[in-house]
Protein backbone atom coordinates (compact mmCIF):
# COMPACT_ATOMS: atom_id res chain seq x y z
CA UNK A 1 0.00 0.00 0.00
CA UNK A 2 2.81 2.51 1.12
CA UNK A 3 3.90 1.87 -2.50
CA UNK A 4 1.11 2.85 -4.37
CA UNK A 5 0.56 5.74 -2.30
CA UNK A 6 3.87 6.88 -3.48
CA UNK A 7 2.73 6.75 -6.62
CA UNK A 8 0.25 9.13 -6.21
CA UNK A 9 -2.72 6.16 -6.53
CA UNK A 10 -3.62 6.30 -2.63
CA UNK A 11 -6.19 8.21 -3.23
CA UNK A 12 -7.79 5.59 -5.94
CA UNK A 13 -7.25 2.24 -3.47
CA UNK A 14 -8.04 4.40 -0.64
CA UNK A 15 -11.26 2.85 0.29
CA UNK A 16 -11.01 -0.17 -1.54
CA UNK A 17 -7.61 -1.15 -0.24
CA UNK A 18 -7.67 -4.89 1.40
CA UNK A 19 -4.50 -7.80 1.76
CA UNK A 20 -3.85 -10.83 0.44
CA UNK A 21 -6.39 -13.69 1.92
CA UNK A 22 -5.38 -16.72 -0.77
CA UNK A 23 -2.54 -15.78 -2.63
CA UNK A 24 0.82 -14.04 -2.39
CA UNK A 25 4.08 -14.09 -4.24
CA UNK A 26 7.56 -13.63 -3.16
CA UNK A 27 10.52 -12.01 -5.10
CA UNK A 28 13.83 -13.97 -4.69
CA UNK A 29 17.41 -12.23 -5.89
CA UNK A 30 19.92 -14.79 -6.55
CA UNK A 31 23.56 -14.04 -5.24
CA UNK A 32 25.18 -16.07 -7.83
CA UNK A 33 24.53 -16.04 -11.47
CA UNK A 34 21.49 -18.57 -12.53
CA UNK A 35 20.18 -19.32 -15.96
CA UNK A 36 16.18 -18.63 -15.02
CA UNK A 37 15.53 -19.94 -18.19
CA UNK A 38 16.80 -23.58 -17.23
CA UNK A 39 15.72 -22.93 -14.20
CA UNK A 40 11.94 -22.00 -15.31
CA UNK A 41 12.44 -25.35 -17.66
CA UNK A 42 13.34 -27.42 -14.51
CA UNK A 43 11.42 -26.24 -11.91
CA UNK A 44 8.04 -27.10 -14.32
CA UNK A 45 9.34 -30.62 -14.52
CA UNK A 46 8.88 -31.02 -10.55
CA UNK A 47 5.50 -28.93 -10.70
CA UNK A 48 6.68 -25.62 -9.95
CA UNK A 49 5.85 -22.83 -11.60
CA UNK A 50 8.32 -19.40 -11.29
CA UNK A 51 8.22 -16.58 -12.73
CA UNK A 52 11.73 -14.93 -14.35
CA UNK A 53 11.42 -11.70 -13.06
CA UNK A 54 12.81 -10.36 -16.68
CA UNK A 55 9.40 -10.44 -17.57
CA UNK A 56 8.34 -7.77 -15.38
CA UNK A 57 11.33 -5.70 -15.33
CA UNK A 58 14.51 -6.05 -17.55
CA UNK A 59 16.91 -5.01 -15.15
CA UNK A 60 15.56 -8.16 -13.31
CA UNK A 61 17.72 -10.88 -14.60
CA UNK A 62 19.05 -12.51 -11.56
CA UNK A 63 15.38 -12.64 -9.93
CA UNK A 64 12.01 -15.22 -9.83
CA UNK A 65 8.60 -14.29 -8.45
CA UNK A 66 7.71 -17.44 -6.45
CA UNK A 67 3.70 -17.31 -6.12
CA UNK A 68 1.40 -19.49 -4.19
CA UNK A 69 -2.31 -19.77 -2.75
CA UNK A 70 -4.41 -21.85 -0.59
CA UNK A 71 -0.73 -23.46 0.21
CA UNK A 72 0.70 -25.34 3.24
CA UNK A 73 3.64 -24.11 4.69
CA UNK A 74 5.41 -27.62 4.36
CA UNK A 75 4.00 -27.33 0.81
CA UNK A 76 5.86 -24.45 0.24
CA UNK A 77 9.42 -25.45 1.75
CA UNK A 78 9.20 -28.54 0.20
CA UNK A 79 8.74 -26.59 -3.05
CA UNK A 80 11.80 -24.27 -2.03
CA UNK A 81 13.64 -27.24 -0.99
CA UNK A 82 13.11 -28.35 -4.93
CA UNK A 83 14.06 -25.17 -6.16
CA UNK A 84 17.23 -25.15 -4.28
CA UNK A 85 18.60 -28.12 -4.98
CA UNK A 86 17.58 -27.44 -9.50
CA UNK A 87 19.70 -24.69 -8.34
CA UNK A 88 22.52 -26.47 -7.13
CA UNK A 89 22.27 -28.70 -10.06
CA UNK A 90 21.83 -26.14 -12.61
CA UNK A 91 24.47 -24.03 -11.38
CA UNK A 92 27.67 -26.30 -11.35
């Protein structure tokens, strides 16, 4: 919200402004170089789906949107857990 009210739309989402209840995404920033590409490939082998964040922004190379909804938490490390280790794989 703080964002968009920096943006001079505050005003717009005022009243209409709620959170997330089902869904939510988080933005991960790799510290060493990945191919998101093979890593987008990989992860939809295993049932993940990622987002390259070069699709939102083009100085976003290094990044992934990881989304979910309606998920378990052990759903979601075991899905991290998957990621990380197509990382490790990828990566070498």
């Amino acid at each position: 919200r703080d964002a968009q009210e920096s943006r001079g739309l505050g005003d717009v989402y005022k009243e209409g402004w709620s959170g997330p209840s089902g869904s939510f995404y988080i933005w991960f920033k790799f510290s060493i170089s990945v191919n998101v590409k093979t890593l987008f490939n990989e992860a939809i082998k295993v049932n993940i789906l990622i987002q390259p964040g070069e699709i939102y922004d083009l100085n976003y190379k290094n990044y992934i949107r990881f989304s979910y909804s309606y998920i378990d938490k052990s759903d979601i490390d075991r899905s991290l857990k998957k990621l990380s280790n197509i990382i490790n794989r990828i990566s070498i």
